[in-house]
Protein backbone atom coordinates (compact mmCIF):
# COMPACT_ATOMS: atom_id res chain seq x y z
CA UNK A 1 0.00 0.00 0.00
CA UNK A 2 1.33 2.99 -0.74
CA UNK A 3 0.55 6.23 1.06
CA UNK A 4 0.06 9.77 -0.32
CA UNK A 5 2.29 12.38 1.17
CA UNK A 6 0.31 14.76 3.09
CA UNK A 7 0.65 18.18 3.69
CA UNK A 8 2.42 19.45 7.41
CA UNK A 9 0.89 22.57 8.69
CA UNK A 10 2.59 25.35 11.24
CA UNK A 11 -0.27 26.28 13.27
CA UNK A 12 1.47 28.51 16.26
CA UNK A 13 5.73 29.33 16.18
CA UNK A 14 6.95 30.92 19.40
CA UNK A 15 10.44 31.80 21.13
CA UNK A 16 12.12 33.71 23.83
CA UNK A 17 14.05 36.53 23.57
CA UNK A 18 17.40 36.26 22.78
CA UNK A 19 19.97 37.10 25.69
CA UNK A 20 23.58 37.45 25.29
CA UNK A 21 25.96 35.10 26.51
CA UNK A 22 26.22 36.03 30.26
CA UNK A 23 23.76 38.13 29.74
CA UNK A 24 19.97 38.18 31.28
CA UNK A 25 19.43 34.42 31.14
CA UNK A 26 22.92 33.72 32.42
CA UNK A 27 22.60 31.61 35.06
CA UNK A 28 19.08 30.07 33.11
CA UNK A 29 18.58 26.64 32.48
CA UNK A 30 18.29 25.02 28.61
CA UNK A 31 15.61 22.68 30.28
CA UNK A 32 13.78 25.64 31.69
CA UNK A 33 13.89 27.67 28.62
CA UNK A 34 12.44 24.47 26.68
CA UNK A 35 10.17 24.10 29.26
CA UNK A 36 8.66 27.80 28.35
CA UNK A 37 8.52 27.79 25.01
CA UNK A 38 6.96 24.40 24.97
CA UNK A 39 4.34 25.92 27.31
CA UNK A 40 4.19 28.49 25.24
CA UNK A 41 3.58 27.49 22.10
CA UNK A 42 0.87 25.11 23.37
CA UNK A 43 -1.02 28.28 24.71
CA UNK A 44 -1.18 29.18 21.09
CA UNK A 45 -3.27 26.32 20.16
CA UNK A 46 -6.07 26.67 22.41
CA UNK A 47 -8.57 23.51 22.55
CA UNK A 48 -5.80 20.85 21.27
CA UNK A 49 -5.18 18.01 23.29
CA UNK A 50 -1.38 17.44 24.44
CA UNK A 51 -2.02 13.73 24.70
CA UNK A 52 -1.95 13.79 21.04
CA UNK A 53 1.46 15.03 20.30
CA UNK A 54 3.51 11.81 18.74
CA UNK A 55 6.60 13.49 19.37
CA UNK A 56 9.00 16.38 20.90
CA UNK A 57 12.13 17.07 18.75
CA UNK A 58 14.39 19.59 19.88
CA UNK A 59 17.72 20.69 18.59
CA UNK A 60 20.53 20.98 20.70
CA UNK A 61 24.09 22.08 19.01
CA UNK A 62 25.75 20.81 22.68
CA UNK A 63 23.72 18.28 24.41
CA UNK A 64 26.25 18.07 27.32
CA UNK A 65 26.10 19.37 31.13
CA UNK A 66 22.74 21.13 31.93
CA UNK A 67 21.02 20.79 28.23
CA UNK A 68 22.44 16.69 28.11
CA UNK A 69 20.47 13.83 29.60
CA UNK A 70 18.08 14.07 26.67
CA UNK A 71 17.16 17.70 27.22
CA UNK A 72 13.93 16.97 25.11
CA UNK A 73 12.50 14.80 27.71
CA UNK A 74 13.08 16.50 30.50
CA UNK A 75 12.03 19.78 28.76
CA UNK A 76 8.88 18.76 27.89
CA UNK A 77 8.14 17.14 31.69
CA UNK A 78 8.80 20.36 33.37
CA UNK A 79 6.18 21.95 31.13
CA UNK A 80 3.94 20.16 32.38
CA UNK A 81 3.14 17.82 29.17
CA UNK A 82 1.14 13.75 29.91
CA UNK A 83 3.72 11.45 30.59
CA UNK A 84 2.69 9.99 27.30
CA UNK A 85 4.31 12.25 25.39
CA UNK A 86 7.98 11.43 24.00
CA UNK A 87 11.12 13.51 23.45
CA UNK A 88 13.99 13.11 21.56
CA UNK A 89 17.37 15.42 20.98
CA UNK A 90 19.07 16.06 17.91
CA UNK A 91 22.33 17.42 16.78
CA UNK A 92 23.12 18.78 13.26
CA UNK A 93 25.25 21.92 14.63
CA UNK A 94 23.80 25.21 13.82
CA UNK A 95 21.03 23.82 11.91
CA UNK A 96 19.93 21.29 15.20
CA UNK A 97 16.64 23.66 15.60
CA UNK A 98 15.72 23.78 11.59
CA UNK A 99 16.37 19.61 11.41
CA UNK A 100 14.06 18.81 14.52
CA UNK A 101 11.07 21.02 12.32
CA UNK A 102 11.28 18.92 9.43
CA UNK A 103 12.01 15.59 11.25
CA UNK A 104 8.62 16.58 12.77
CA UNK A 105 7.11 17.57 9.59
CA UNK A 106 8.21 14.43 7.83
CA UNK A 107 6.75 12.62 10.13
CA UNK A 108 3.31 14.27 9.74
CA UNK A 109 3.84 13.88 5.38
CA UNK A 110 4.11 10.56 5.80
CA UNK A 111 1.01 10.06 7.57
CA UNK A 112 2.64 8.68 10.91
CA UNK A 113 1.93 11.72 13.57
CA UNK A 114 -0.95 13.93 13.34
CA UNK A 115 0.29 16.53 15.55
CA UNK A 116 3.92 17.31 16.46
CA UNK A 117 6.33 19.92 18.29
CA UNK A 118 9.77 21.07 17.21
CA UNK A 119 11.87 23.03 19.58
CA UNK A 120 15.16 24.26 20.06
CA UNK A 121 17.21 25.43 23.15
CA UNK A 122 21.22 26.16 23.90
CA UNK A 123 23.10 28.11 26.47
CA UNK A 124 26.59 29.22 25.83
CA UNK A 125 26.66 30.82 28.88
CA UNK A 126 26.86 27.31 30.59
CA UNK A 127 28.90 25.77 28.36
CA UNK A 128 32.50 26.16 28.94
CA UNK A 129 33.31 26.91 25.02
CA UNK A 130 32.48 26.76 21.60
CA UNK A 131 33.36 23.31 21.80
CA UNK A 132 31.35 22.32 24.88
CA UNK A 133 32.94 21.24 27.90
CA UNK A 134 35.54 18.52 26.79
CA UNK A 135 37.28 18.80 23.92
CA UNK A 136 38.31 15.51 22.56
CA UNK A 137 39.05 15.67 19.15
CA UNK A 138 39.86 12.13 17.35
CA UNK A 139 43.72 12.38 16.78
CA UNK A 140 43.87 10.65 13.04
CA UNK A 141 42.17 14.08 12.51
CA UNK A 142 46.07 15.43 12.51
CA UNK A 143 47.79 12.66 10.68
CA UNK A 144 46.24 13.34 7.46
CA UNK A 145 46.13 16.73 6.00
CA UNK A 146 42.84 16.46 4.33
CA UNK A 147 41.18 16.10 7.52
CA UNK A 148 42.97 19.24 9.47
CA UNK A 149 39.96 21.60 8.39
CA UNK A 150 37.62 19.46 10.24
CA UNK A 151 39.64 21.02 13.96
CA UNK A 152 39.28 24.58 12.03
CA UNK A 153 37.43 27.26 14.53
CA UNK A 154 34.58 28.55 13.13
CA UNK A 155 36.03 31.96 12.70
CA UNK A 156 39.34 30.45 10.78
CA UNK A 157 36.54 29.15 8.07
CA UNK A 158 35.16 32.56 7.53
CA UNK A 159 39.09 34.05 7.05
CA UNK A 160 39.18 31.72 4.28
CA UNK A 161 35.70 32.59 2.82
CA UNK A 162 36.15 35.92 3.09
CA UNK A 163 39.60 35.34 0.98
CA UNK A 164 38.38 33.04 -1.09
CA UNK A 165 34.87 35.51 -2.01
CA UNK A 166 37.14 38.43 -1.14
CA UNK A 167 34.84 40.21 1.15
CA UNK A 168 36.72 43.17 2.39
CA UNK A 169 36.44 43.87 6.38
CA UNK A 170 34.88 47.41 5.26
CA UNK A 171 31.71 45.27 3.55
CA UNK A 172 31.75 43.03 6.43
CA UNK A 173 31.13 46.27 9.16
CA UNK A 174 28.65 47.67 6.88
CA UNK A 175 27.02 44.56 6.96
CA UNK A 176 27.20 44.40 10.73
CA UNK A 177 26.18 48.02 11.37
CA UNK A 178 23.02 47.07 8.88
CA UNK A 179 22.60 44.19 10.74
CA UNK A 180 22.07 46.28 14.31
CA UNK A 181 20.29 48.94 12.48
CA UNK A 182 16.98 46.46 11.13
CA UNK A 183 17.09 44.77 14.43
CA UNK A 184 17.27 48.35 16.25
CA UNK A 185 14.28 49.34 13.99
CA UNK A 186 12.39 46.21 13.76
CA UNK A 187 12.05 46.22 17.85
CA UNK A 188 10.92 49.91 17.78
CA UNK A 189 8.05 49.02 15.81
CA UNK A 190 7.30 46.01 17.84
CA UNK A 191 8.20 43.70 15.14
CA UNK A 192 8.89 40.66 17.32
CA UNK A 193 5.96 40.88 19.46
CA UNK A 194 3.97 38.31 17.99
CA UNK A 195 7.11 35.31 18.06
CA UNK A 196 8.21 36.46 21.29
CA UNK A 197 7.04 34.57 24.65
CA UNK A 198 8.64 37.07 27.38
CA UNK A 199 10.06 34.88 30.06
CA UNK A 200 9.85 35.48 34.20
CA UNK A 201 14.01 35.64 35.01
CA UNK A 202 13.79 35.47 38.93
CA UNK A 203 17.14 36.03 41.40
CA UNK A 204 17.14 35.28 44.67
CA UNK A 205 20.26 36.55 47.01
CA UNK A 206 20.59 36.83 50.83
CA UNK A 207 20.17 39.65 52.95
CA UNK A 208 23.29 39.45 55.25
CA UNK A 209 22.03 42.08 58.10
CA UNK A 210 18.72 40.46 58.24
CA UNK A 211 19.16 36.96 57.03
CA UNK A 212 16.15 36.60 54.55
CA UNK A 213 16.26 35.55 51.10
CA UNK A 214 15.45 38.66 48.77
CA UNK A 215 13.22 37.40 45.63
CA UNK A 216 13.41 39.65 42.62
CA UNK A 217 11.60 39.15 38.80
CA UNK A 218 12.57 40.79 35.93
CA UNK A 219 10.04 40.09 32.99
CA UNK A 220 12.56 39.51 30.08
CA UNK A 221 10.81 40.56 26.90
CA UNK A 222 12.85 41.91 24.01
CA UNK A 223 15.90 40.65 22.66
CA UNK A 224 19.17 41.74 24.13
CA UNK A 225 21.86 41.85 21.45
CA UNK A 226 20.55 44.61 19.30
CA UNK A 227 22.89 47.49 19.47
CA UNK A 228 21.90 51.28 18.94
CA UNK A 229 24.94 52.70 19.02
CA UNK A 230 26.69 50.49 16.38
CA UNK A 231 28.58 52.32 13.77
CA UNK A 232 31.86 51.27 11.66
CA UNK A 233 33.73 53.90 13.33
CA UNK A 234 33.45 51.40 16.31
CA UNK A 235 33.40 48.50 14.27
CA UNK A 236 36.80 49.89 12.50
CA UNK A 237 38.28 49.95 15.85
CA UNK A 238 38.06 46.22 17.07
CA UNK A 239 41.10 43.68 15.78
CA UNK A 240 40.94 40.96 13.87
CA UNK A 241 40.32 38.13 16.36
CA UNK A 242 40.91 34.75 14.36
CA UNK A 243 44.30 35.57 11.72
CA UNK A 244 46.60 38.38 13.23
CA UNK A 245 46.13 40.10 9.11
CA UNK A 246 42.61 38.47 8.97
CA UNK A 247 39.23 40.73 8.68
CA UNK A 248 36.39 38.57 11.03
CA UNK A 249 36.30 40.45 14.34
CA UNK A 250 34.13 40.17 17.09
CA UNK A 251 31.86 43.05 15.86
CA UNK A 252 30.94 41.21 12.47
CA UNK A 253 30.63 37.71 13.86
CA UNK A 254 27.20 36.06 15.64
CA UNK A 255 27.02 37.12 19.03
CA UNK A 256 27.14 34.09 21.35
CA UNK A 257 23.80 33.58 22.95
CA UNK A 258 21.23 31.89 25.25
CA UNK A 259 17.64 31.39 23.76
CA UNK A 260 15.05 28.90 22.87
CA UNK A 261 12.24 28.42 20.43
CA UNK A 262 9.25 26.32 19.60
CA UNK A 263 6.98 24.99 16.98
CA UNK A 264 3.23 23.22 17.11
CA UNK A 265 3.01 21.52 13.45
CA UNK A 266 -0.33 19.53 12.63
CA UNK A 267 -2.03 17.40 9.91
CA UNK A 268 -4.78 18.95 7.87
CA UNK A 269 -6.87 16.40 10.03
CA UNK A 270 -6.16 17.97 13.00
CA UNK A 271 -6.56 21.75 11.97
CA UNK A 272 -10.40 20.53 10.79
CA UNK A 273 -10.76 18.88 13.94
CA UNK A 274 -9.44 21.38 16.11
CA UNK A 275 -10.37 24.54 13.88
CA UNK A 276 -6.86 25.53 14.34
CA UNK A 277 -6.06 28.42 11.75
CA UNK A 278 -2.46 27.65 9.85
CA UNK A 279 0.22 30.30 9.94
CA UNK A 280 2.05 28.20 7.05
CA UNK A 281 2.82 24.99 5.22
CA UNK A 282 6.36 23.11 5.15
CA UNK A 283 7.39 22.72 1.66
CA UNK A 284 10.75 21.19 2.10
CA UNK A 285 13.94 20.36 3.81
CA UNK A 286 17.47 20.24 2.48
CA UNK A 287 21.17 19.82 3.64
CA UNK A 288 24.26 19.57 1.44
CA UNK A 289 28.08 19.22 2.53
CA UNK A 290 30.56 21.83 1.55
CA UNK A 291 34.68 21.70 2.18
CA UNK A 292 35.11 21.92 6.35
CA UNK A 293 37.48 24.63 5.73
CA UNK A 294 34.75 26.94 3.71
CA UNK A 295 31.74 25.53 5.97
CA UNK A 296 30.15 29.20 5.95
CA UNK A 297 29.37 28.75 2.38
CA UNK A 298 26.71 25.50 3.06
CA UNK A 299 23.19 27.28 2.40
CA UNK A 300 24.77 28.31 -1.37
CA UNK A 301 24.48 24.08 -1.83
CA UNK A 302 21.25 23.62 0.42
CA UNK A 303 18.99 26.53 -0.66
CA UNK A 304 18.93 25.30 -4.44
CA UNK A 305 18.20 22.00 -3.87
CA UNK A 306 15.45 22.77 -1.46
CA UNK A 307 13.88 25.20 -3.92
CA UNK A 308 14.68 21.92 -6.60
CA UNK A 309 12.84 19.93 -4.51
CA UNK A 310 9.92 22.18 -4.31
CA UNK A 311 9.25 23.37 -7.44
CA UNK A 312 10.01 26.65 -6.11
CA UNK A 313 11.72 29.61 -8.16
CA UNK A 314 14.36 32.09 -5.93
CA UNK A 315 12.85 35.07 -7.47
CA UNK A 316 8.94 33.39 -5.74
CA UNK A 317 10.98 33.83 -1.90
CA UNK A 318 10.03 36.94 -0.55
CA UNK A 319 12.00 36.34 3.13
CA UNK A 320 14.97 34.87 3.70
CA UNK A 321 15.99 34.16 7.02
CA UNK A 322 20.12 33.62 6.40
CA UNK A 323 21.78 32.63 9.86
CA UNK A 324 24.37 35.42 10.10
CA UNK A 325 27.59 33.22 11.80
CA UNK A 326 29.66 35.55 10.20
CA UNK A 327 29.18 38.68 7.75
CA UNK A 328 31.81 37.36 5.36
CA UNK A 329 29.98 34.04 4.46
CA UNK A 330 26.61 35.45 4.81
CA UNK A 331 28.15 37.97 2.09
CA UNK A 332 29.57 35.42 0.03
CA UNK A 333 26.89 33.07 -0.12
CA UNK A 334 24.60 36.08 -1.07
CA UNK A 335 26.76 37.26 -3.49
CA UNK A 336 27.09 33.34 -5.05
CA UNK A 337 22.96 32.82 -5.06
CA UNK A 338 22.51 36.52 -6.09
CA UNK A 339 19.77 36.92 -3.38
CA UNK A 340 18.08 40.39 -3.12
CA UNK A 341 19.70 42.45 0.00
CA UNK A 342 16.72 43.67 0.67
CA UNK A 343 14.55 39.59 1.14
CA UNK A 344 17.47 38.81 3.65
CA UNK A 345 16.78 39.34 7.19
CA UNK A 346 15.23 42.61 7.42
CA UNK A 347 14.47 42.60 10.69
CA UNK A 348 18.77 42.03 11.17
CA UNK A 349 20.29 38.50 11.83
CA UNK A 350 22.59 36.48 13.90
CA UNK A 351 25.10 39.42 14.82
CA UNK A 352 22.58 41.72 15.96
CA UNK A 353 19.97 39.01 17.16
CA UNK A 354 22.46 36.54 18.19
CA UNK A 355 22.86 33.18 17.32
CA UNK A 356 22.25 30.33 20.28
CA UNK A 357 23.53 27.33 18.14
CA UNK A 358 21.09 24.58 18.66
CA UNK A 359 18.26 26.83 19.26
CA UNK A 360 18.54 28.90 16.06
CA UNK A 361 16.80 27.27 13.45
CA UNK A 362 13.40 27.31 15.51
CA UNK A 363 14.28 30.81 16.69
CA UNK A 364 14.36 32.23 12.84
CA UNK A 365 11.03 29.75 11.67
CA UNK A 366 9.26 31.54 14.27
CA UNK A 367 10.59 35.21 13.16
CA UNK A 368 10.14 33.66 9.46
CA UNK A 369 6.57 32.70 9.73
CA UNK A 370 5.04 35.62 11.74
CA UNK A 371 6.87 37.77 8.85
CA UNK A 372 5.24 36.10 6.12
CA UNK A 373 1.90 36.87 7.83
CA UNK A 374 2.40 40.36 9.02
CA UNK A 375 3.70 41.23 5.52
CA UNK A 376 1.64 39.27 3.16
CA UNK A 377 4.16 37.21 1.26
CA UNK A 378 3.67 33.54 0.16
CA UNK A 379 6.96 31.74 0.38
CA UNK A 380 10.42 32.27 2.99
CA UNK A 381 13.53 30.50 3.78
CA UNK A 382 15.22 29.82 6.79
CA UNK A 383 18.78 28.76 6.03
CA UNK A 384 22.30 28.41 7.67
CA UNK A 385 26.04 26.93 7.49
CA UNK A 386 26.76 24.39 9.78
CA UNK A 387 30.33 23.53 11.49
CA UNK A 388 32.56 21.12 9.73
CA UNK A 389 31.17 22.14 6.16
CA UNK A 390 27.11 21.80 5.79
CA UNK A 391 24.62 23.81 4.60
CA UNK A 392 20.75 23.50 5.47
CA UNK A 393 17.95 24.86 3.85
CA UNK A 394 14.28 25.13 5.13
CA UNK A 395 11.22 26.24 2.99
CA UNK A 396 7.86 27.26 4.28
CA UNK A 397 4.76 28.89 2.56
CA UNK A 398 2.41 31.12 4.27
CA UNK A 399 -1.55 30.62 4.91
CA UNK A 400 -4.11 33.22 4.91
């Protein structure tokens, strides 16, 4: 028997804001973040029973420490969900949140889940480093030469790209400032409102003359990366940080960050059943390999063959969501794809917005499908490289 692929709808898309690395959710669990926007999203979908969800799959970059133990499970527990309700954690890198949507949309195509959440949640203010908190890199990774990119730091890979495309470090701090400036804008006009789920921080600290424990809230609500002030006269200032003649600095990289994010996706049975109202469909998935040593320049492989796959012309994507790692491959892989400036994150990206690994790809489907809706277009991309040279590419279409 042979089944008919059906069609996997978005039907609410929710995060929390975006902190910065030791920043407001500092000392804030990844299981407690989950546990929010898993509450959260759920209290977008009014009516819908919990019991039914098949599945939780959340992406984790670094499932290690306080997000390992199967973060996904234990997430979803402390929000509260029936006991019947499974979790699993996955781990593609940068694109972990953007692979556990359309693992959970696959399974809804194919007719074997009805109703499923993907999620996404990293702290890097836990972790120790980029590289979580052991390093233990196999050694036959330095006996052969073809394999040394694979130990490359991120920022290394975008020295090359940015050689390779030759992006100058003046384009990259334009593209940074720019970056600051939509995100600095977009805020102002309340934007993010309708993707964000603010998020109760609470601190508790000892009063030494009295001995009591003072309790204090702070209602986090709006992301906290964006920076006003930006300008390449600043930007012009700060030193190369990965190649002593190199152009990637700390001002036009990501920001490292601490968030989470969320998606409810549903068959067309449930959205009758429930009289749920769709925010979009999932039209495809793809990820491609690239060198390790150019691994910024993935989505240029992945965002083709997902608009392949779809039937889908370039010129038809109105938003494109491109993960910002670094302004020299998000400038080169522009450049390559000759995407319009003006479809690519104009509300600002990754080093304005920040860029919490795992979490990420649910972070921008939520920004991507709220966008689509408040601005009327039909079909957006969510795309990003991925460490050790991969490229993912995510396609959804909006429903009015």
């Amino acid at each position: 028997m042979i089944k008919q692929i059906q069609d996997a709808y978005i039907v609410a898309a929710t995060r929390l804001p975006v902190a910065r690395r030791k920043g407001m959710f500092g000392h804030v669990r990844p299981d407690d973040m989950l546990a929010h926007a898993l509450k959260s999203v759920l209290a977008q979908a009014p009516g819908l029973d919990p019991a039914l969800i098949e599945d939780v799959i959340v992406g984790c970059a670094m499932p290690e420490a306080e997000q390992g133990m199967n973060v996904a499970r234990i997430g979803l527990l402390l929000a509260g969900l029936p006991d019947n309700v499974p979790g699993v954690t996955v781990n593609r890198f940068c694109a972990s949140g953007l692979q556990a949507v359309a693992m959970a949309a696959d399974r809804i195509r194919l007719g074997e889940a009805d109703v499923m959440i993907a999620a996404g949640t990293e702290t890097m203010s836990l972790m120790n480093q980029m590289t979580g908190n052991k390093l233990a890199m196999n050694p036959l990774i330095f006996e052969h030469e073809e394999n040394y990119a694979i130990a490359f730091g991120m920022g290394l890979t975008a020295e090359k790209v940015a050689a390779q495309w030759k992006v100058s470090r003046d384009e990259q701090d334009a593209f940074a400032v720019a970056s600051h400036q939509k995100a600095c804008m977009a805020m102002a006009a309340g934007h993010f409102k309708a993707e964000i789920s603010p998020y109760t921080i609470r601190t508790q600290r000892p009063d030494l003359k009295t001995g009591e424990v003072l309790i204090t809230d702070f209602l986090a609500e709006n992301d906290e990366g964006p920076r006003p002030d930006s300008s390449l006269e600043r930007l012009a200032k700060l030193k190369p940080v990965f190649s002593a003649r190199g152009s990637v600095t700390a001002g036009n990289s990501s920001q490292m960050s601490d968030g989470a994010g969320a998606v409810l996706i549903v068959s067309e049975k449930i959205l009758k059943q429930f009289n749920l109202k769709p925010l979009a469909r999932f039209a495809g998935f793809a990820v491609a390999g690239v060198p390790p040593e150019i691994m910024g320049i993935g989505p240029v492989e992945a965002i083709p063959r997902v608009l392949r796959q779809a039937g889908v012309s370039q010129q038809d994507v109105g938003w494109v969501e491109l993960n910002e790692a670094f302004a020299a491959q998000a400038i080169a892989v522009m450049r390559t794809l000759d995407l319009d400036p003006s479809r690519v994150n104009p509300l600002g990206g990754a080093i304005a917005l920040g860029h919490p690994l795992g979490a990420t790809g649910a972070i921008r489907t939520a920004t991507l499908v709220h966008g689509l809706q408040r601005t009327k277009q039909r079909y957006g991309l969510v795309s990003m490289c991925i460490g050790t040279g991969m490229g993912a590419a995510g396609l959804f279409e909006a429903i009015f």
